[in-house]
N, C-alpha and C. Protein backbone atom coordinates (compact mmCIF):
# COMPACT_ATOMS: atom_id res chain seq x y z
N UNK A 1 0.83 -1.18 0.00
CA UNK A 1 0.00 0.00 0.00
C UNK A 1 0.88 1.26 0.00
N UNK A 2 0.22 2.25 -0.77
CA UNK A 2 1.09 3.45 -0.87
C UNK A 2 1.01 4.48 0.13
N UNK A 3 1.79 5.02 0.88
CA UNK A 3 1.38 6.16 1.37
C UNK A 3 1.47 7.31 1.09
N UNK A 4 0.19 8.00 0.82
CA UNK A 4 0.39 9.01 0.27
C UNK A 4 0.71 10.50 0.92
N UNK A 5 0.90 10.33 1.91
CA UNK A 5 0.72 11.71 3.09
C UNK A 5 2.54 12.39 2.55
N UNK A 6 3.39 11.16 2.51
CA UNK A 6 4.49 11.96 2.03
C UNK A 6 4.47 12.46 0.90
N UNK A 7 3.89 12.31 -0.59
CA UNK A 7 4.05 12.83 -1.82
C UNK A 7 2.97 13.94 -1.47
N UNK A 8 1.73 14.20 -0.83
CA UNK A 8 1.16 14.90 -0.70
C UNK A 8 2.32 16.30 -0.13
N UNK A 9 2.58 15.98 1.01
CA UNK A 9 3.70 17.29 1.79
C UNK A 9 4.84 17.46 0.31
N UNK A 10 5.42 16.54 0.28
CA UNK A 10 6.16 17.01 -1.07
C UNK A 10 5.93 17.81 -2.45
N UNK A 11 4.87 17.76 -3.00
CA UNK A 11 3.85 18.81 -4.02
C UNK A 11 3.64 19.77 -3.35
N UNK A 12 2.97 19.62 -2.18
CA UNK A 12 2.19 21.24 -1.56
C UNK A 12 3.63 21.90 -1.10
N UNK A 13 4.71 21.59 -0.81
CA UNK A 13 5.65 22.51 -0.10
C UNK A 13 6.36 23.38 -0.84
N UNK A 14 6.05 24.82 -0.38
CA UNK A 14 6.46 25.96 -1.48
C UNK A 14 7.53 26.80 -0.27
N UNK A 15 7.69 27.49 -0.94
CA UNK A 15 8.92 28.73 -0.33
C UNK A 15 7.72 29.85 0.17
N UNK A 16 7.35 30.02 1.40
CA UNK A 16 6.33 31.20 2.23
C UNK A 16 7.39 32.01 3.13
N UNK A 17 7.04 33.60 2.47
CA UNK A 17 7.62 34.59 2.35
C UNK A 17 6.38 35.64 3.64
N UNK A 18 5.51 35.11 3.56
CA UNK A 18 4.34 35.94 4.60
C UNK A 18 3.79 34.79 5.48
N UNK A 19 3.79 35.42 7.15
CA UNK A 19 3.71 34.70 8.33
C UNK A 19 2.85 35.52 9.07
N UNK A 20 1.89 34.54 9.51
CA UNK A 20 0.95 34.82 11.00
C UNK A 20 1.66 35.11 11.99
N UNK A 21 1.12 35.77 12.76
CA UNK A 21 1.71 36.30 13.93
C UNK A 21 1.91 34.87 14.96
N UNK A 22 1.00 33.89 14.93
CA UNK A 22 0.53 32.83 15.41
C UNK A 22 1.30 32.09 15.59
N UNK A 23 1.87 31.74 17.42
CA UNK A 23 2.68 30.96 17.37
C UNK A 23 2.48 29.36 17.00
N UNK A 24 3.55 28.54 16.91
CA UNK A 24 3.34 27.58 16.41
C UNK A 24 2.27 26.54 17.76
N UNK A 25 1.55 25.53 17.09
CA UNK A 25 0.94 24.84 18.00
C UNK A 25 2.02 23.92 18.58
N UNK A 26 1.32 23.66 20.29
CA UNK A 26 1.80 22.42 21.17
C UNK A 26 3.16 22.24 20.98
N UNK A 27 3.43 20.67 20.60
CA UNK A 27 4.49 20.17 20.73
C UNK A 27 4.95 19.93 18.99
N UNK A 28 4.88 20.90 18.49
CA UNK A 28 4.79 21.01 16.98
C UNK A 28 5.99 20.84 16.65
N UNK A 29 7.18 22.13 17.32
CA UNK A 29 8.29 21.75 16.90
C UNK A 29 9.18 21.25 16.75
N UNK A 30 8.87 20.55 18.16
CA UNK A 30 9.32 19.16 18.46
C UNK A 30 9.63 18.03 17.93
N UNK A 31 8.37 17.75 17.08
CA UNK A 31 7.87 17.24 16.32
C UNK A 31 9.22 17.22 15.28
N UNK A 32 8.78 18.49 14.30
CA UNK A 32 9.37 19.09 13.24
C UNK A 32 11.11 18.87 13.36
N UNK A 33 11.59 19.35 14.64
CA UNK A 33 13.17 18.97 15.29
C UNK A 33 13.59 17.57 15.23
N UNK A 34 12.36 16.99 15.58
CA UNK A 34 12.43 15.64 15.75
C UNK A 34 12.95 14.70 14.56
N UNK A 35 12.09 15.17 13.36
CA UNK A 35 12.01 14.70 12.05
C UNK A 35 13.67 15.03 11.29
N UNK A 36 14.25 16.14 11.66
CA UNK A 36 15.34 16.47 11.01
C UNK A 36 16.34 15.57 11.37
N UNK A 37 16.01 15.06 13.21
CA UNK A 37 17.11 14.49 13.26
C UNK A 37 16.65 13.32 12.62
N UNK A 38 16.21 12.48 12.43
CA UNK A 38 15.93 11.33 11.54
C UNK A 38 16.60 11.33 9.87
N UNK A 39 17.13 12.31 9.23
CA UNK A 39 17.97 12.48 8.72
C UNK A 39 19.25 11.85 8.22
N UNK A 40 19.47 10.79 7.20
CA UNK A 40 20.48 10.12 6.92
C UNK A 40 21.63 11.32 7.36
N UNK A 41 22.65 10.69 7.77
CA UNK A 41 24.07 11.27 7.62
C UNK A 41 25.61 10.40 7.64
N UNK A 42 26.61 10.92 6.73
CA UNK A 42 27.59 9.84 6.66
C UNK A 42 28.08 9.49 7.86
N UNK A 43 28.23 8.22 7.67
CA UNK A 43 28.69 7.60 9.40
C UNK A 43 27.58 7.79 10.35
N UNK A 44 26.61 8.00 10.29
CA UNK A 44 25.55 7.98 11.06
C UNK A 44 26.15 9.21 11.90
N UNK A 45 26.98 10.30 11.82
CA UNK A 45 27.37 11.03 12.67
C UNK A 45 26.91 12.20 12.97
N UNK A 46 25.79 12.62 12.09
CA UNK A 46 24.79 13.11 12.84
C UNK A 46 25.37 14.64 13.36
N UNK A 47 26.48 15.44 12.25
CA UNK A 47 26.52 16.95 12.24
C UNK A 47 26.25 17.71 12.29
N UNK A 48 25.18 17.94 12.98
CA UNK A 48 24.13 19.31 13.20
C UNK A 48 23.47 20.03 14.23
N UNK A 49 23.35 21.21 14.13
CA UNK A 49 22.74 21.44 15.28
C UNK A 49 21.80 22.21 15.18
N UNK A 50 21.11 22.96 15.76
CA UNK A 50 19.67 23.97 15.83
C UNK A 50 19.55 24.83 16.35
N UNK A 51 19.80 25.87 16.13
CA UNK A 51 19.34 27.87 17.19
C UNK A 51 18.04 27.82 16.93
N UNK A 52 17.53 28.11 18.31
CA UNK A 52 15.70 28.40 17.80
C UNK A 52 15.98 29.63 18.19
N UNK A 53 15.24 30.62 17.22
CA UNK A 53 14.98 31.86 17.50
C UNK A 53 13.52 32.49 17.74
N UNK A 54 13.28 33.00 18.63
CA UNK A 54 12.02 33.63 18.80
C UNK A 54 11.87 34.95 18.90
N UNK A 55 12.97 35.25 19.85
CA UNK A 55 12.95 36.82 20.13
C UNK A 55 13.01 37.87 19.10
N UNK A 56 12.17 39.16 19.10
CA UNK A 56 11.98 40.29 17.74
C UNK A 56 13.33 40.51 17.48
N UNK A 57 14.33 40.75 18.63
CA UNK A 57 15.38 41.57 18.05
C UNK A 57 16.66 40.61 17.41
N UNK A 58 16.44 39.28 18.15
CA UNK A 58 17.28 38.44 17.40
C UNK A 58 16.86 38.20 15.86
N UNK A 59 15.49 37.81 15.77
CA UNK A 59 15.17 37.94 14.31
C UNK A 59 15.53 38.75 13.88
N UNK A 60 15.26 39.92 13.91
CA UNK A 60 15.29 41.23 12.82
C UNK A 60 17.23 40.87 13.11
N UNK A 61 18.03 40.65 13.65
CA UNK A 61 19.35 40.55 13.38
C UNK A 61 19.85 39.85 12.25
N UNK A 62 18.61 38.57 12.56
CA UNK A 62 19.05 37.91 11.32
C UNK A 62 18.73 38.10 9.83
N UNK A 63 17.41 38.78 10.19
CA UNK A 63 16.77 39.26 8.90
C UNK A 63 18.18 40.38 7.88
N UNK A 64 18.35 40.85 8.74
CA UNK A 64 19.62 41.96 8.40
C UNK A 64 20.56 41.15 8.18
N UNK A 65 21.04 40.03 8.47
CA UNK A 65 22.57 39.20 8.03
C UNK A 65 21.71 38.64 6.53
N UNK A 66 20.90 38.76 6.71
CA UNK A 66 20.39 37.55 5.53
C UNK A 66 20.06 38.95 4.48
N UNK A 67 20.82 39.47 4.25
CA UNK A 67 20.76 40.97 3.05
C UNK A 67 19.32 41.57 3.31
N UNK A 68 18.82 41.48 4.22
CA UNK A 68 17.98 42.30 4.73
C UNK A 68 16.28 41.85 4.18
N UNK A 69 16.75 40.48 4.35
CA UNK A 69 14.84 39.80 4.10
C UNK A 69 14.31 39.84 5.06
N UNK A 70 13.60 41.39 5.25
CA UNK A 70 12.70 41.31 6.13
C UNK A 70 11.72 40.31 6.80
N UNK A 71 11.54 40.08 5.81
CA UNK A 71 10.29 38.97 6.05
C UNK A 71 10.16 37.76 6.86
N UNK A 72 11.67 37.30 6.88
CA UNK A 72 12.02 36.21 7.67
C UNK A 72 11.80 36.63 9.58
N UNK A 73 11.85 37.96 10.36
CA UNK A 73 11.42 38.49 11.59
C UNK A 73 10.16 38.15 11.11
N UNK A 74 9.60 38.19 10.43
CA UNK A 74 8.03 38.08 10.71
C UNK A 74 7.76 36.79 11.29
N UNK A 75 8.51 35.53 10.53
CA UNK A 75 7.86 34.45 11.55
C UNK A 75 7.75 33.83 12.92
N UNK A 76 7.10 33.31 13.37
CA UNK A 76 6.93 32.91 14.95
C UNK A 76 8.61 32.83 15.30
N UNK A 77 9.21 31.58 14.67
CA UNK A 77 10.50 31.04 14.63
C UNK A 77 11.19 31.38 13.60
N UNK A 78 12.45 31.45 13.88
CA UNK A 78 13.74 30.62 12.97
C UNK A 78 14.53 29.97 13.54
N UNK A 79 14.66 28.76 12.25
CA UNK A 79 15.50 27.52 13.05
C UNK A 79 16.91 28.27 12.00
N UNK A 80 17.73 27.79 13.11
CA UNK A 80 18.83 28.03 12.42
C UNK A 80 19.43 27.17 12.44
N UNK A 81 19.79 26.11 11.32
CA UNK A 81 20.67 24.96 11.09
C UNK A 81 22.16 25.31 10.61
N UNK A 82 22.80 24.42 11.81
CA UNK A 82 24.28 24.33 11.80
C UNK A 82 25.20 23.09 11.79
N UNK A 83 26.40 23.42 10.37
CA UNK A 83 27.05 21.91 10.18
C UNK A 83 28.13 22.08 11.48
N UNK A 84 28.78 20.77 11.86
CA UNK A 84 29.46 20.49 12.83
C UNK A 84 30.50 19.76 11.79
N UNK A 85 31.28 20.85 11.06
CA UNK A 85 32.37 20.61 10.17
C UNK A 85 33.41 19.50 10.68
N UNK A 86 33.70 19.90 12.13
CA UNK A 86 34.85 19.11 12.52
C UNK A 86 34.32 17.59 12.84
N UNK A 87 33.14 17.48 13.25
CA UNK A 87 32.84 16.16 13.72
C UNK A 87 33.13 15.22 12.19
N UNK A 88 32.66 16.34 11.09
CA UNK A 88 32.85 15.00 10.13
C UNK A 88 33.84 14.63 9.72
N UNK A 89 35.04 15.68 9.75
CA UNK A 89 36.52 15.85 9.55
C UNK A 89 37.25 14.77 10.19
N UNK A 90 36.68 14.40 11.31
CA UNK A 90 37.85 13.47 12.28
C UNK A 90 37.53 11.93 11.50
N UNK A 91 36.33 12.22 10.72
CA UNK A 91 36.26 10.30 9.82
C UNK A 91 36.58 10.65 8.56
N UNK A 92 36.41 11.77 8.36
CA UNK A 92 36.28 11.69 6.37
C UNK A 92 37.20 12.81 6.32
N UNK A 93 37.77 13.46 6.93
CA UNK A 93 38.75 14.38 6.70
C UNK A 93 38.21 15.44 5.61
N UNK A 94 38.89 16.45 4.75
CA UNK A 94 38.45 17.40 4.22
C UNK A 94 37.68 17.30 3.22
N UNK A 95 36.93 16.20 2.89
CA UNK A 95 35.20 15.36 2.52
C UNK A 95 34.80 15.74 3.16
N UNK A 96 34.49 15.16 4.37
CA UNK A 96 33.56 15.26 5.50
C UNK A 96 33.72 16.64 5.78
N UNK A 97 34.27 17.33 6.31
CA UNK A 97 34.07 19.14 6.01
C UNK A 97 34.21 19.89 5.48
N UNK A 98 34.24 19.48 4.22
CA UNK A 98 33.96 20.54 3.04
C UNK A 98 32.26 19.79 2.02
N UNK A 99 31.75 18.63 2.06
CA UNK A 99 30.68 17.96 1.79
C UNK A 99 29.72 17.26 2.47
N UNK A 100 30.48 16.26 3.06
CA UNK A 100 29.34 15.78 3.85
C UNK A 100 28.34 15.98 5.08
N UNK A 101 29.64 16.95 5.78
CA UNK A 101 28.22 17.72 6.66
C UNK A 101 27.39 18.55 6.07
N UNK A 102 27.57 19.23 4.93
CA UNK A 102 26.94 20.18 4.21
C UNK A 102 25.34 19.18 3.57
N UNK A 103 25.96 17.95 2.99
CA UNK A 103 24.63 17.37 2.86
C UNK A 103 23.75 16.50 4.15
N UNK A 104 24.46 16.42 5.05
CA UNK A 104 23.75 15.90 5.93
C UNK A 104 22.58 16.81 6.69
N UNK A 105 23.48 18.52 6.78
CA UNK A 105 22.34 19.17 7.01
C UNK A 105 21.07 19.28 6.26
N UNK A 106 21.43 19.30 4.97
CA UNK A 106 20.65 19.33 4.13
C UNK A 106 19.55 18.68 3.92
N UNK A 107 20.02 17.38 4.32
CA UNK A 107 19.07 16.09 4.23
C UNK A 107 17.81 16.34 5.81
N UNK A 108 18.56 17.11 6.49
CA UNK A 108 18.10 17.44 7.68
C UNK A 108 17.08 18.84 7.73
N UNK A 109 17.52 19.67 6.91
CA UNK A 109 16.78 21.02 6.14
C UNK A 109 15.64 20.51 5.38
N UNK A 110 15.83 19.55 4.67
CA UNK A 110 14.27 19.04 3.91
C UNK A 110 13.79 18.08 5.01
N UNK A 111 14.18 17.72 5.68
CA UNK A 111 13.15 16.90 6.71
C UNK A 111 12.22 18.04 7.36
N UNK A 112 12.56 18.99 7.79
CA UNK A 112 12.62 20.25 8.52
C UNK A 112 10.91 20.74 7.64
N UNK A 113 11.40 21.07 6.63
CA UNK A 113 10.61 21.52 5.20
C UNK A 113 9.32 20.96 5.25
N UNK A 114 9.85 19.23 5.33
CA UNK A 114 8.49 18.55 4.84
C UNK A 114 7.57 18.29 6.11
N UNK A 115 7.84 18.15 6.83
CA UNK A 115 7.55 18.18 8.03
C UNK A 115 6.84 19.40 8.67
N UNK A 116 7.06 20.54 8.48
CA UNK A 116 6.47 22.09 8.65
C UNK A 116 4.60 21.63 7.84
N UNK A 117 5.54 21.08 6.48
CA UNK A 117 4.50 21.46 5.43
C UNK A 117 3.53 20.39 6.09
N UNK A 118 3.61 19.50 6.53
CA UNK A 118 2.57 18.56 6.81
C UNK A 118 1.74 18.78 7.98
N UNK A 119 2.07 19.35 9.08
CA UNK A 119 1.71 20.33 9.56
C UNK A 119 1.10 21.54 9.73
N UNK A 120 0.77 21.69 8.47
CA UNK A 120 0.38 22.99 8.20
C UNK A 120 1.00 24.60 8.10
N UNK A 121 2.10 24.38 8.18
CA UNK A 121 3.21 25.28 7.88
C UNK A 121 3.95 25.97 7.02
N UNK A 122 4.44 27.18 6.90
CA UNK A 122 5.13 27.69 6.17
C UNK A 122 6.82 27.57 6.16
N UNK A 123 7.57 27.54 5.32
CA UNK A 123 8.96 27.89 5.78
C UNK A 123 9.31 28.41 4.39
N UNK A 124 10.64 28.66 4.78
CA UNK A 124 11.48 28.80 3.45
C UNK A 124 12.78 28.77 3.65
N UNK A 125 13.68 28.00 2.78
CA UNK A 125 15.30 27.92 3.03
C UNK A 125 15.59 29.08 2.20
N UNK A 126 16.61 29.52 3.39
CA UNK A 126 16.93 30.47 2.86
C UNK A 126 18.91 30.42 3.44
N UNK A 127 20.15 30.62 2.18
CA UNK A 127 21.00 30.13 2.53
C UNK A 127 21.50 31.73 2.23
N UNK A 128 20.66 32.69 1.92
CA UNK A 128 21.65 33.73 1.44
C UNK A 128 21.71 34.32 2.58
N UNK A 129 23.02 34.77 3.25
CA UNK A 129 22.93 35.15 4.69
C UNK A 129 24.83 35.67 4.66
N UNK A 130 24.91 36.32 5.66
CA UNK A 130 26.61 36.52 6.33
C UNK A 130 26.48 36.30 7.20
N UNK A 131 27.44 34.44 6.74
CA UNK A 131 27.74 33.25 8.25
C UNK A 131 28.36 34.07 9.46
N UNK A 132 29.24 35.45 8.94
CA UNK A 132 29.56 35.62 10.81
C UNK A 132 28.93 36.82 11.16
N UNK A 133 27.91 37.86 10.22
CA UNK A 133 27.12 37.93 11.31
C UNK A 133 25.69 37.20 11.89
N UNK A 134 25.60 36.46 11.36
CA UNK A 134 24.41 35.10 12.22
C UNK A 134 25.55 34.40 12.80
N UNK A 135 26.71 34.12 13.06
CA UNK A 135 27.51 33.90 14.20
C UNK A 135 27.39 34.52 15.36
N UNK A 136 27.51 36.07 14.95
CA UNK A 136 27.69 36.95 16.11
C UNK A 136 26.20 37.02 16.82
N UNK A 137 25.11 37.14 15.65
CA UNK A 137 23.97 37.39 16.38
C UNK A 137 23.33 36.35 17.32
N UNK A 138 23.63 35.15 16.85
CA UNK A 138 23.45 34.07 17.62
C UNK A 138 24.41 33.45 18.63
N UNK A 139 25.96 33.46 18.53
CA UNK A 139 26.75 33.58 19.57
C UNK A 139 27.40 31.88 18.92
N UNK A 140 27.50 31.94 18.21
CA UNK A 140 27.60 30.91 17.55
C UNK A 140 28.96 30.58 17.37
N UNK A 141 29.98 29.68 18.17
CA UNK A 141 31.22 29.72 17.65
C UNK A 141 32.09 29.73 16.43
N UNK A 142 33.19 29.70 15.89
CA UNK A 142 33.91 29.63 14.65
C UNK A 142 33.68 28.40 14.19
N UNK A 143 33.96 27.34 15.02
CA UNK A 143 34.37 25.90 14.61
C UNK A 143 32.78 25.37 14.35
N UNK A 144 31.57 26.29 14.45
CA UNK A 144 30.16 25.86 14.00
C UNK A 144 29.89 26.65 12.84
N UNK A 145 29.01 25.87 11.99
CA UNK A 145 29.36 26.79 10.60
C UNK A 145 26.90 27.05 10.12
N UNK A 146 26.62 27.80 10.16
CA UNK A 146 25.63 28.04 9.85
C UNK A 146 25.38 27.77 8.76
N UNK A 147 24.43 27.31 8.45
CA UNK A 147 23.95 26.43 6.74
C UNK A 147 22.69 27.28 6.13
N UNK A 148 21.54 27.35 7.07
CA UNK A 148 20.21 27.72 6.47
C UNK A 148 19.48 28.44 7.55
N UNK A 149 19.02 29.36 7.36
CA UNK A 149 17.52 29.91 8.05
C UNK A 149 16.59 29.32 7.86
N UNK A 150 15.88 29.36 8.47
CA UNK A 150 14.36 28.65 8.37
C UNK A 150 13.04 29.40 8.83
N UNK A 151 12.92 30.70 8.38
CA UNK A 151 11.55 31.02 9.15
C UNK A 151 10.50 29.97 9.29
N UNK A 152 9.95 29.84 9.97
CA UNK A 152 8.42 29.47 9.93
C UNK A 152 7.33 29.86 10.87
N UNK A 153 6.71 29.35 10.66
CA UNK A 153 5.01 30.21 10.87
C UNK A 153 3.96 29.28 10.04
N UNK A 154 2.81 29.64 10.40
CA UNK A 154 1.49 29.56 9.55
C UNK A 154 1.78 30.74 8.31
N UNK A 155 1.36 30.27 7.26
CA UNK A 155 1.30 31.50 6.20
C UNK A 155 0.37 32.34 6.09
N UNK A 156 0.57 33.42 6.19
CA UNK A 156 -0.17 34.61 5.55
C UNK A 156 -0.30 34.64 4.25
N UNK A 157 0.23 34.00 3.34
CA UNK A 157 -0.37 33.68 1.80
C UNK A 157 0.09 32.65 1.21
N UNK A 158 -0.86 32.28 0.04
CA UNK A 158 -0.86 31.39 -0.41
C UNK A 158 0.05 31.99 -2.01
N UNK A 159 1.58 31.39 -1.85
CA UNK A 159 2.28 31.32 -2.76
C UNK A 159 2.05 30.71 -3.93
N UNK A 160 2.81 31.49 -5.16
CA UNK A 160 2.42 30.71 -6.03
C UNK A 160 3.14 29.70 -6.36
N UNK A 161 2.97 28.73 -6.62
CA UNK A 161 3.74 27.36 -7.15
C UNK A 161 5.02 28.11 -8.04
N UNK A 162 5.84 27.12 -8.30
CA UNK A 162 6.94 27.73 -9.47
C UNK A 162 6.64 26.15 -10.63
N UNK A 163 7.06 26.95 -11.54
CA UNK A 163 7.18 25.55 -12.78
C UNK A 163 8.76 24.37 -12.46
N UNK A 164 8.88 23.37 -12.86
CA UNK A 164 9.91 22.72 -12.61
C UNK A 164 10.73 22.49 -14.14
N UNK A 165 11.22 21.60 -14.27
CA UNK A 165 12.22 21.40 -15.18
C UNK A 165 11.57 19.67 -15.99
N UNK A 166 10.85 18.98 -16.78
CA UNK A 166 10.86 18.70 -17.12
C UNK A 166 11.67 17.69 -16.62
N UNK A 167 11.35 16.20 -16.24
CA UNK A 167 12.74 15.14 -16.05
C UNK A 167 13.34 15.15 -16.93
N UNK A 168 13.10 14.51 -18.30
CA UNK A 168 13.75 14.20 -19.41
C UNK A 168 14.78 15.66 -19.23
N UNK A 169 14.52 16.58 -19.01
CA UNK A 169 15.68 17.35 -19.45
C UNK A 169 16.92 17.30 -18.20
N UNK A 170 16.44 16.27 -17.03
CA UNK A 170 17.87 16.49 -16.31
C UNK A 170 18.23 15.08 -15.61
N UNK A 171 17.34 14.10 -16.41
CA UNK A 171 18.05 12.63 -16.29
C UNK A 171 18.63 12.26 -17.88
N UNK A 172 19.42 11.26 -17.03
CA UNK A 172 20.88 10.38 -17.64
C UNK A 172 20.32 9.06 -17.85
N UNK A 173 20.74 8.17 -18.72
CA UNK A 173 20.51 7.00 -18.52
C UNK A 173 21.89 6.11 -18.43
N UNK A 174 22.23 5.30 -17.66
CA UNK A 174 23.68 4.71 -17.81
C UNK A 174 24.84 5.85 -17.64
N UNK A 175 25.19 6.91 -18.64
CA UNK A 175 26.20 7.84 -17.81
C UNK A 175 25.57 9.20 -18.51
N UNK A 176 26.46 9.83 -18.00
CA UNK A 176 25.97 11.24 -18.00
C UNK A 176 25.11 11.38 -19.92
N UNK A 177 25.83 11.15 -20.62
CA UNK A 177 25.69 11.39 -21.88
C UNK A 177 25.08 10.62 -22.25
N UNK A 178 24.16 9.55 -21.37
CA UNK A 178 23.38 8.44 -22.15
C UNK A 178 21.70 9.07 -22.65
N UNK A 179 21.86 8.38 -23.84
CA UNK A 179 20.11 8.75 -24.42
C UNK A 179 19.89 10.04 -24.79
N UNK A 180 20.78 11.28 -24.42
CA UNK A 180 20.78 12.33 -24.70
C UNK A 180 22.32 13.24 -25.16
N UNK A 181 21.81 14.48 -25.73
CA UNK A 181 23.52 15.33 -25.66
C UNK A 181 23.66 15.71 -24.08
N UNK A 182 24.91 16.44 -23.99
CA UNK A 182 25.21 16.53 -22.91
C UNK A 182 24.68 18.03 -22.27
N UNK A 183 24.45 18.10 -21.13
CA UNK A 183 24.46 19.81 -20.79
C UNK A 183 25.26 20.81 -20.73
N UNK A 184 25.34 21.38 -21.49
CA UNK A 184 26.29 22.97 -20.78
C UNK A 184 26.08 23.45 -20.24
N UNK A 185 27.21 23.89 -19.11
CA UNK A 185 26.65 25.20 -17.95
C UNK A 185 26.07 26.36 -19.51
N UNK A 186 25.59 26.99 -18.51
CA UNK A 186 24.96 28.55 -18.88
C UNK A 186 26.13 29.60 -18.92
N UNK A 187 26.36 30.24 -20.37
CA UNK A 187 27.04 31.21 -20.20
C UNK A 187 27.07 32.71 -20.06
């Protein structure tokens, strides 16, 4: 039997830019925290960590590191996800902190995502930011490296979908160049 509750959260989850004042329900984020850590990561080592932000003035700090997207103070929260470069360094050496914690958060950022969305939630990743001042504003040491913002909230609007890319235009069959020509970057 299929379940459909995950492809459902996966279609509906958009990038929400407008937030209710409304804090999040119960044991929601918990929840939502919960789900990230469930998160494949290499070596099971599990690189990450979480700033919850609530307070106006810490938001609006971050809103300002993040080139000044307001919008992100508007929500209840921001999670702020952080790689733990060195933990992956001591198994995989400059792999493991230059890649694999980067995707482990990641894998941990869409848990985050889908999880909001199923819920009834808004978020949006947002990576454009200056790592040291969301260091400073959060108190965040050197040797921790900040990955993503995460406002969330209930939405104040209903975003519009974006179009995607067609599979055929970004699968391979057998190797890169199979069944098709190859891609060029964009110049």
């Amino acid at each position: 039997m299929i379940r459909t509750e995950l492809f459902e959260a996966i279609s509906r989850r958009v990038s929400v830019r407008a937030f209710k004042g409304d804090p999040l329900r119960g044991s929601d984020l918990e929840i939502i925290l919960g789900a990230a850590i469930l998160a494949p990561s290499a070596g099971n080592l599990q690189p990450w960590s979480f700033v919850i932000s609530k307070g106006k003035a810490i938001k609006e700090a971050l809103a300002e590191a993040a080139h000044c997207q307001s919008f992100i103070a508007e929500a209840p929260i921001i999670i702020t996800v952080c790689a733990m470069e060195e933990e992956s360094a001591v198994r995989y050496g400059d792999r493991g902190r230059e890649l694999y914690c980067i995707q482990d958060t990641a894998a941990a950022i869409q848990n985050i995502l889908l999880s909001a969305t199923a819920l009834g939630y808004g978020t949006c990743w947002i990576g454009a930011f200056d790592e040291d001042a969301v260091r400073h504003a959060l108190g965040i040491p050197v040797w921790v490296r900040p990955v993503a913002l995460i406002p969330l909230g209930l939405p104040a609007e209903d975003p519009r979908r974006v179009t995607r890319k067609p599979l055929g235009t970004v699968l391979h069959n057998e190797t890169y160049s199979g069944n098709r020509s190859q891609r060029r970057p964009p110049k």
